[in-house]
N, C-alpha and C. Protein backbone atom coordinates (compact mmCIF):
# COMPACT_ATOMS: atom_id res chain seq x y z
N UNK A 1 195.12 95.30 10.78
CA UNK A 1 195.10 95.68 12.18
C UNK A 1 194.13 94.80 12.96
N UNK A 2 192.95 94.06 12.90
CA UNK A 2 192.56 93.89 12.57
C UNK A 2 192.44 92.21 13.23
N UNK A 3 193.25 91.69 12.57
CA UNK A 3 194.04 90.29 12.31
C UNK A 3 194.93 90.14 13.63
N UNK A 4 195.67 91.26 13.58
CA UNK A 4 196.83 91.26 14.23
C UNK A 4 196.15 91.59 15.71
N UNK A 5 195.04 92.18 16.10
CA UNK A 5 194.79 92.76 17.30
C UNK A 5 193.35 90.82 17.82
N UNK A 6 192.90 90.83 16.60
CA UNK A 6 191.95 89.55 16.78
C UNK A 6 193.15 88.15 17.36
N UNK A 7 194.02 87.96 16.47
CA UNK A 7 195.40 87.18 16.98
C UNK A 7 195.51 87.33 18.33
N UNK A 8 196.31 88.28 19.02
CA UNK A 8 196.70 88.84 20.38
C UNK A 8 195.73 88.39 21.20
N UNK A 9 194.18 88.77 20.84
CA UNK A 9 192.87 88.08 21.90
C UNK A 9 192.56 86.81 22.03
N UNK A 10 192.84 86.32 20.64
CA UNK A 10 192.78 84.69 20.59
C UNK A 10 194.01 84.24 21.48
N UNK A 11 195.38 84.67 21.42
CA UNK A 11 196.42 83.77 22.33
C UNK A 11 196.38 84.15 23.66
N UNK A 12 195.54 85.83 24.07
CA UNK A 12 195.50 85.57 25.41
C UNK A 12 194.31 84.91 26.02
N UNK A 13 193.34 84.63 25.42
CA UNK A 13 192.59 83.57 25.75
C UNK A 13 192.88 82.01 25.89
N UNK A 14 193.46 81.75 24.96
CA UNK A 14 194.37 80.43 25.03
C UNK A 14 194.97 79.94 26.11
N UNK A 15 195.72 81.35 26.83
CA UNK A 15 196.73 81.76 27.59
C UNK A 15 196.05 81.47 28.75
N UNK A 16 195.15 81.84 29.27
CA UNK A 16 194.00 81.92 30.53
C UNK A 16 193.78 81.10 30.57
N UNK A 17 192.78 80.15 29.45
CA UNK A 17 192.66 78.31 29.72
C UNK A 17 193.44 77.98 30.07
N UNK A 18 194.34 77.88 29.43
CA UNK A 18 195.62 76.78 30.32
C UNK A 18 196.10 77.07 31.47
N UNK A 19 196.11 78.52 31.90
CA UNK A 19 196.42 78.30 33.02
C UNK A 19 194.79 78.03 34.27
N UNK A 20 193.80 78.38 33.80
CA UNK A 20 193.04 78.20 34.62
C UNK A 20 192.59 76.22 34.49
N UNK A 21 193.56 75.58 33.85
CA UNK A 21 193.06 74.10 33.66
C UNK A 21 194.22 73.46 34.70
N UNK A 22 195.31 74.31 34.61
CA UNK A 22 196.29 74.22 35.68
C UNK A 22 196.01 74.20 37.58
N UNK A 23 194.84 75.19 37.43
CA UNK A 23 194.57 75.76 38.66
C UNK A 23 193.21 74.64 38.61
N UNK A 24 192.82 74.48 38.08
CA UNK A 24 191.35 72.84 38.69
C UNK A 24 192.18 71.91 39.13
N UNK A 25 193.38 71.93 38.12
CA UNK A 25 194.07 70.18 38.01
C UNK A 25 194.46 70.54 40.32
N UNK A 26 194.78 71.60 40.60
CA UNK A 26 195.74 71.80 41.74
C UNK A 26 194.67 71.40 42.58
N UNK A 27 193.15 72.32 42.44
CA UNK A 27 192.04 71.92 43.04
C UNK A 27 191.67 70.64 43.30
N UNK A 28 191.54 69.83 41.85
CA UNK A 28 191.22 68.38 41.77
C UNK A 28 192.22 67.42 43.09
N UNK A 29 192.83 67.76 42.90
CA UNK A 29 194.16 66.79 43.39
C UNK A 29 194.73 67.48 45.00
N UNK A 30 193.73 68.42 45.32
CA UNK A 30 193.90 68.88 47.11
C UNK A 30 194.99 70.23 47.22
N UNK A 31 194.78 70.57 48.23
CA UNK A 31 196.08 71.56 48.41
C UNK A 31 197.65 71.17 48.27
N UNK A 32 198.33 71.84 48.32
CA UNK A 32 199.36 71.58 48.44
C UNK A 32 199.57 70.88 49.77
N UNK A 33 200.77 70.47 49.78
CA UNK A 33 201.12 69.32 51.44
C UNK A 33 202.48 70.71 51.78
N UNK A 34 202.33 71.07 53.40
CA UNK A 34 202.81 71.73 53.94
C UNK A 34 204.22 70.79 54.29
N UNK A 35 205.29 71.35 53.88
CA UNK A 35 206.58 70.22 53.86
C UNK A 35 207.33 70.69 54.82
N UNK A 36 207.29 72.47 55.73
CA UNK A 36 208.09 72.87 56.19
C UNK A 36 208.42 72.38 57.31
N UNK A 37 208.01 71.94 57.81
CA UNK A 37 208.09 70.89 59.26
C UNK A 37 207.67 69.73 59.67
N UNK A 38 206.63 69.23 58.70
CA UNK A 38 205.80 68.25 59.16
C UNK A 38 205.51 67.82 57.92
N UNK A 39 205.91 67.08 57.18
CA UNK A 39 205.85 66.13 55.70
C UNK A 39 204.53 65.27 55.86
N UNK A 40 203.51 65.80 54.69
CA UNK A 40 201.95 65.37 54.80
C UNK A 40 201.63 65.88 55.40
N UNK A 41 201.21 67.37 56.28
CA UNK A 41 200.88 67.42 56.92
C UNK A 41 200.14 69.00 55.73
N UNK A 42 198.60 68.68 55.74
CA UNK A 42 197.84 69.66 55.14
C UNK A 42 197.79 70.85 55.78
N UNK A 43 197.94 72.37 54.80
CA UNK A 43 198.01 72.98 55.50
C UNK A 43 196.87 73.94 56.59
N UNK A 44 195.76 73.51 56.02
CA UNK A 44 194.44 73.61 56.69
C UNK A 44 194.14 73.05 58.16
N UNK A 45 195.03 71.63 57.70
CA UNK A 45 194.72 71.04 59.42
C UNK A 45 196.00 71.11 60.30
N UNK A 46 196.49 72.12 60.24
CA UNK A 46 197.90 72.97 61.36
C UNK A 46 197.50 72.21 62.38
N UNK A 47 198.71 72.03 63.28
CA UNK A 47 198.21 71.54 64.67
C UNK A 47 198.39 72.63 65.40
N UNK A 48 197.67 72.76 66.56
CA UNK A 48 197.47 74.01 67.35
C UNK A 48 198.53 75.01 67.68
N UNK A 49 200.13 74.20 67.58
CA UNK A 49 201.00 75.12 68.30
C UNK A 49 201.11 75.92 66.91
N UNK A 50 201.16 75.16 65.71
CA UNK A 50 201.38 75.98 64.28
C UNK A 50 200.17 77.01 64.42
N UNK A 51 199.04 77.13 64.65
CA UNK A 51 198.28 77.70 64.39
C UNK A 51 198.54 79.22 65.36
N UNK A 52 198.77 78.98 66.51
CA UNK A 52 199.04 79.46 67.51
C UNK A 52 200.52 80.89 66.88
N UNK A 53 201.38 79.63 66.07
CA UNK A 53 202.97 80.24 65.85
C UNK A 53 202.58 81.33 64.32
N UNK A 54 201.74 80.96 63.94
CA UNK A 54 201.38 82.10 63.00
C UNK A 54 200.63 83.02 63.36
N UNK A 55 199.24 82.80 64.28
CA UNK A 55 198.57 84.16 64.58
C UNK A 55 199.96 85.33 65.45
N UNK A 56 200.74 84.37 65.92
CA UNK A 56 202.06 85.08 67.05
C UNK A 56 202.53 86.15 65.61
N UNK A 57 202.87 85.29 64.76
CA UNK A 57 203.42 86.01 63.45
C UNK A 57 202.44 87.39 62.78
N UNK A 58 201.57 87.15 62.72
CA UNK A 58 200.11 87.72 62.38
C UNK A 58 201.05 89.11 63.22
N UNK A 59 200.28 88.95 64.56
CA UNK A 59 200.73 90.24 65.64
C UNK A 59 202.04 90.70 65.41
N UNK A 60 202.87 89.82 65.50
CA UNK A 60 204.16 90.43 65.68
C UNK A 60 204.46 91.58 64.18
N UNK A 61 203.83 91.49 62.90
CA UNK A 61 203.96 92.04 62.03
C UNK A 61 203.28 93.62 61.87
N UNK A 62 202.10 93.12 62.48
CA UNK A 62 201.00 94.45 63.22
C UNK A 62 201.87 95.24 63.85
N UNK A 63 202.79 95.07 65.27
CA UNK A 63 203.15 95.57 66.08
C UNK A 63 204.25 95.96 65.36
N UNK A 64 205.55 95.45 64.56
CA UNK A 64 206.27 96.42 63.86
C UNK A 64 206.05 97.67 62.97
N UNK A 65 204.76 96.98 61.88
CA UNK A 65 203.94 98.36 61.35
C UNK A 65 203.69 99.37 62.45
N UNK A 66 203.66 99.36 63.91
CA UNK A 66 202.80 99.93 64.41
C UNK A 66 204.28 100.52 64.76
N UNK A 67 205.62 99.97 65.09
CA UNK A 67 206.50 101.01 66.00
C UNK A 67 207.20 101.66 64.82
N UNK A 68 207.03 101.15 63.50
CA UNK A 68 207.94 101.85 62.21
C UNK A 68 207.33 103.12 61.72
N UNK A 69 205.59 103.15 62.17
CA UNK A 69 205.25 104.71 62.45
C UNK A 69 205.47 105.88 62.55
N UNK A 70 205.71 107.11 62.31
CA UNK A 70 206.53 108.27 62.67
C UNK A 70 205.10 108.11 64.03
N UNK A 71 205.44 108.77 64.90
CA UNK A 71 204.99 109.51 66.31
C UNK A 71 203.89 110.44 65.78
N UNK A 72 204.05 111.24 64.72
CA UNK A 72 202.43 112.03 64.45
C UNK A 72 201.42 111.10 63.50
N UNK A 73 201.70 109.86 63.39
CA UNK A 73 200.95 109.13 62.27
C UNK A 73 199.89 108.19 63.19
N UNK A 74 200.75 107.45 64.53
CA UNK A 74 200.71 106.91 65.16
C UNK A 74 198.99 107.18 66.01
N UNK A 75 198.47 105.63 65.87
CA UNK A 75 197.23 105.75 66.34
C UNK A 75 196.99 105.10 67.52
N UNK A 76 196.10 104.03 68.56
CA UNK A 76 196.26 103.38 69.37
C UNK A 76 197.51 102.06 69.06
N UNK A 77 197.97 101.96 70.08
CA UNK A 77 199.05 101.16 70.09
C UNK A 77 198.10 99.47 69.51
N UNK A 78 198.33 98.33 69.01
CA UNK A 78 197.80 97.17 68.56
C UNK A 78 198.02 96.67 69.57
N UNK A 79 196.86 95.33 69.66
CA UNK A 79 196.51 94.81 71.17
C UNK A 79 197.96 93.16 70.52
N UNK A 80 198.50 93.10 71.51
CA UNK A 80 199.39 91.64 71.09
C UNK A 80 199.16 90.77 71.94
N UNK A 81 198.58 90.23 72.02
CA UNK A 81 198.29 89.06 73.14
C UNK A 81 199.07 87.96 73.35
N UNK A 82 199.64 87.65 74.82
CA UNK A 82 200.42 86.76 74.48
C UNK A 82 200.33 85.61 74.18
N UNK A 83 201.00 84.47 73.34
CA UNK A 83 200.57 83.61 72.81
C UNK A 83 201.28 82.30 73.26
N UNK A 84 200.50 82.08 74.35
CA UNK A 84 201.11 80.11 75.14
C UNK A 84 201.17 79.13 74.13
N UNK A 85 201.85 79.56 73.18
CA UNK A 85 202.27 78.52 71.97
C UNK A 85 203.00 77.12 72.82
N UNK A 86 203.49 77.46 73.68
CA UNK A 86 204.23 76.19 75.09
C UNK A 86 203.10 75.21 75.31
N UNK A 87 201.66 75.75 75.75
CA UNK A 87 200.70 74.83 76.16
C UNK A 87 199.87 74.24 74.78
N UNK A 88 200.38 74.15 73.98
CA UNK A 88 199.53 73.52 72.56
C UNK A 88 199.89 72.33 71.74
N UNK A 89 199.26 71.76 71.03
CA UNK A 89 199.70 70.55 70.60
C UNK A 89 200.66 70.54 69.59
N UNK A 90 201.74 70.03 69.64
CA UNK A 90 202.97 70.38 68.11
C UNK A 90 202.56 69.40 67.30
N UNK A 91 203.20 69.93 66.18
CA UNK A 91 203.04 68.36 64.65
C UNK A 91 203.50 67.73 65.47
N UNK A 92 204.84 68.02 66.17
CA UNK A 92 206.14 66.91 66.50
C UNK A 92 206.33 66.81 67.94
N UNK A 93 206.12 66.35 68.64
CA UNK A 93 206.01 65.97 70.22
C UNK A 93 207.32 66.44 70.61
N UNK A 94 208.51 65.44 69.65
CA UNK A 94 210.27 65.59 70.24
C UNK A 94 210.50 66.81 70.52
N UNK A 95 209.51 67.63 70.04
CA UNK A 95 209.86 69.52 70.05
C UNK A 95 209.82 69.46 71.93
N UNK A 96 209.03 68.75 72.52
CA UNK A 96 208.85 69.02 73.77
C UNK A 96 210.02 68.90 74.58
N UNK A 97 211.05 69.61 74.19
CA UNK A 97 212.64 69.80 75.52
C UNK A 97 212.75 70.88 76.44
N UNK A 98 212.98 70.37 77.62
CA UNK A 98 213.53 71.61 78.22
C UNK A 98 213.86 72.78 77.66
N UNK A 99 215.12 72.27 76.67
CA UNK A 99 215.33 73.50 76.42
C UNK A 99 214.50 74.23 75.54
N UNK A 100 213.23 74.00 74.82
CA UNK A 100 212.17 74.55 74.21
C UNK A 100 211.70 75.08 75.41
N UNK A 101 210.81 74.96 76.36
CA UNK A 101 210.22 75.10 77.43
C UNK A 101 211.19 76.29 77.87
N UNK A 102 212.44 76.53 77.80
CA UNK A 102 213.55 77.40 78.55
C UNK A 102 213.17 78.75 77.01
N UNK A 103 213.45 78.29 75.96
CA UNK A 103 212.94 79.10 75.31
C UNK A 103 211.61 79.85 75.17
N UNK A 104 210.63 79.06 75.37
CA UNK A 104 209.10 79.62 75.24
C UNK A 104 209.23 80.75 76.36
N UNK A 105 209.80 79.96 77.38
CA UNK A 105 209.70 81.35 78.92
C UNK A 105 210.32 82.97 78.16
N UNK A 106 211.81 82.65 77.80
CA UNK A 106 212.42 83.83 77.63
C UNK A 106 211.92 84.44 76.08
N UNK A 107 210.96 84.12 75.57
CA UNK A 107 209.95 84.50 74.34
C UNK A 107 209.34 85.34 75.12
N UNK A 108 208.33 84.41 76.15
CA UNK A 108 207.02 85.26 76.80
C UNK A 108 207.86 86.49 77.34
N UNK A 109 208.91 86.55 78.26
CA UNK A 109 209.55 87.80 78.86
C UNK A 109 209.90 88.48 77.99
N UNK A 110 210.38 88.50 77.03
CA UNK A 110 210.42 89.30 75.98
C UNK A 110 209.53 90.07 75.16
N UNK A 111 208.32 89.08 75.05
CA UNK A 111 207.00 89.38 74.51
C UNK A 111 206.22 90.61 76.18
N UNK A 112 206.84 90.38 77.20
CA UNK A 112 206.27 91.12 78.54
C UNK A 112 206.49 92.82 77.90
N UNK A 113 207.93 92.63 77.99
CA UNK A 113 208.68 93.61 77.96
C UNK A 113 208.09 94.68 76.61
N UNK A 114 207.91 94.36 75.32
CA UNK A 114 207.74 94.46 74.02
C UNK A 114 206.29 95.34 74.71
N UNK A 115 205.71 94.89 75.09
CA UNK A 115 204.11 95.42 75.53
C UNK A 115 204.34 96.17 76.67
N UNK A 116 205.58 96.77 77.65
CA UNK A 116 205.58 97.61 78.66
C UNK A 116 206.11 98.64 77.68
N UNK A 117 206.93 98.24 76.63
CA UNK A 117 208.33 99.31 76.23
C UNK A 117 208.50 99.13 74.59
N UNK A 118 207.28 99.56 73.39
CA UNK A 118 207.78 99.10 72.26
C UNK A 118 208.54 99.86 71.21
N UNK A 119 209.47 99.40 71.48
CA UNK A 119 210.99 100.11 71.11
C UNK A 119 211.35 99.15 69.86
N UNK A 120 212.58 99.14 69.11
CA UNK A 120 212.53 98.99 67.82
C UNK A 120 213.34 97.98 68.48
N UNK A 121 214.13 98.14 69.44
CA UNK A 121 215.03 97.30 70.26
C UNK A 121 214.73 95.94 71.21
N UNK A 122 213.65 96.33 71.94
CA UNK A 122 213.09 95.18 72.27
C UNK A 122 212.17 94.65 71.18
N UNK A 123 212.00 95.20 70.44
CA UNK A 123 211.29 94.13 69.33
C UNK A 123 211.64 93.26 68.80
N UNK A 124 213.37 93.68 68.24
CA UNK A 124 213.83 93.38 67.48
C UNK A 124 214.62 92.05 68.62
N UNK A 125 214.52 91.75 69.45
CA UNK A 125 214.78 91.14 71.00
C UNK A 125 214.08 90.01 71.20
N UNK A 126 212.82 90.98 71.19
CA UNK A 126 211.60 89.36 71.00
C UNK A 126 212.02 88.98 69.61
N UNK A 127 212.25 89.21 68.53
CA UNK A 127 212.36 88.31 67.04
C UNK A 127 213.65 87.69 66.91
N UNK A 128 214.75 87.84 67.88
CA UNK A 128 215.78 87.19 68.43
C UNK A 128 215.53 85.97 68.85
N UNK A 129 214.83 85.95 70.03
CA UNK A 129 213.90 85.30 70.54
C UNK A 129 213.61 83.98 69.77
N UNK A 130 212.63 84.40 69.03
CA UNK A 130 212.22 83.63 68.05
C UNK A 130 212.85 83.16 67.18
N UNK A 131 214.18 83.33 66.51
CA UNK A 131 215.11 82.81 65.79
C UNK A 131 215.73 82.30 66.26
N UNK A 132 216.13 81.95 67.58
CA UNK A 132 217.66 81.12 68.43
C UNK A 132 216.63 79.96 68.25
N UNK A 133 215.04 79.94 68.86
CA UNK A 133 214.81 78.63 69.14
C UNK A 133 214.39 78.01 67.83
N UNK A 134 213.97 78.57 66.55
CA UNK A 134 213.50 78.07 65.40
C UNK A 134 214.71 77.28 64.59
N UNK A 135 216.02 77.84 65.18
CA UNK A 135 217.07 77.64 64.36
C UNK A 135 217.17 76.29 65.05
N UNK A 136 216.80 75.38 65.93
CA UNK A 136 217.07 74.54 66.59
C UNK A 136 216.02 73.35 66.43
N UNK A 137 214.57 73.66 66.41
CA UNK A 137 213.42 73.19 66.63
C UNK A 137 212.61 73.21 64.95
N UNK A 138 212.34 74.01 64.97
CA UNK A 138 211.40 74.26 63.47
C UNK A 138 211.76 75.19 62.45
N UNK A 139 212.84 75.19 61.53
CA UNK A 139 213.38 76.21 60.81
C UNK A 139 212.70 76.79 59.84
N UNK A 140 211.75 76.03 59.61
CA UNK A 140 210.95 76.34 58.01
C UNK A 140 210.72 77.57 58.26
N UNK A 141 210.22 78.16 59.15
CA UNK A 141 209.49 80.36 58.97
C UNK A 141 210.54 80.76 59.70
N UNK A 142 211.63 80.64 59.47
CA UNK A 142 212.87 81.28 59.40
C UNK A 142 212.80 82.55 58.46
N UNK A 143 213.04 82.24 57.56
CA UNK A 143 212.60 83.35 56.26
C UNK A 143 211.82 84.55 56.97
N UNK A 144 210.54 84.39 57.00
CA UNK A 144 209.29 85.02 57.77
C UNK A 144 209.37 85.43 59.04
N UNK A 145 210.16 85.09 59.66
CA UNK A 145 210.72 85.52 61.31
C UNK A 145 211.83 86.54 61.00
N UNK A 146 212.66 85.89 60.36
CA UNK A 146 214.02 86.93 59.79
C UNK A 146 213.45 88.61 59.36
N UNK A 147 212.26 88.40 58.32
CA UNK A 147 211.94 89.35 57.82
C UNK A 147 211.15 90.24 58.88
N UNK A 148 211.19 89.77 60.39
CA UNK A 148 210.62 90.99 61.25
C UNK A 148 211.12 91.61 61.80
N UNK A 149 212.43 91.49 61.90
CA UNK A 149 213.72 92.67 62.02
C UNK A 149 213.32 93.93 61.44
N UNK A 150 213.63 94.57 62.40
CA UNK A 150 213.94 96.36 61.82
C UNK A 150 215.29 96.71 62.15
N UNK A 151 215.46 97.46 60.93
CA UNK A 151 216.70 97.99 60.73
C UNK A 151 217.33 98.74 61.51
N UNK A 152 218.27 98.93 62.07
CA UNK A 152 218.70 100.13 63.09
C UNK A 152 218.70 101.61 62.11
């Protein structure tokens, strides 16, 4: 017993080195390179509109937790601030079209509305929103946008 239980400790130790020699080698050699939009582009040094398009994400996830609530659970409503992701610097300049600019507007009105009236409907409105123009411009947090749908 004995043998057999000393064995098991020896291979999960084994088991842990290697993977923790795995995890220096990742250290040694930098983060990963953020590929979803911007190839080389580290993901530490986001450029402002990215930085901007995730804290948006950040909130927008808050504020669904907050309307998927039953009504007696429900505490102060979460503050969402709106986020002039329009006025910030992109990885990619070409992003700068009209019709982005036509999108950012009908985001923010949506994002207005979401903060007069937060309904599962206009939420789900603003994350509309956010998928017509990603599907066009920056697809990579597609996935992550998709997943802020609520269900009817």
């Amino acid at each position: 017993m004995f043998r057999l239980s000393f064995g098991l400790l020896l291979g999960l130790m084994l088991f842990a080195c290697q993977n923790s020699s795995k995890e220096e080698q990742v250290l040694k050699e930098g983060t990963p390179k953020d590929t979803v939009c911007s190839p080389g582009l580290e993901q530490p040094k986001a450029s402002p509109m990215a930085s901007a398009m995730r804290a948006m994400a950040d909130q927008a996830e808050t504020m669904r937790a907050w309307i998927l609530r039953d009504s007696l659970n429900k505490d102060a409503r979460p503050t969402w601030a709106p986020m002039p992701f329009e006025t910030q610097r992109p990885t990619d300049t070409s992003v700068l079209t009209q019709d982005f600019f036509a999108a950012a507007k009908a985001y923010q009105l949506a994002h207005q509305l979401v903060q007069k009236q937060p309904t599962k409907e206009h939420f789900n409105a603003l994350v509309s929103r956010c998928i017509a123009c990603h599907q066009s411009h920056c697809p990579g947090p597609l996935k992550r946008i998709n997943r802020l749908k609520i269900a009817s």
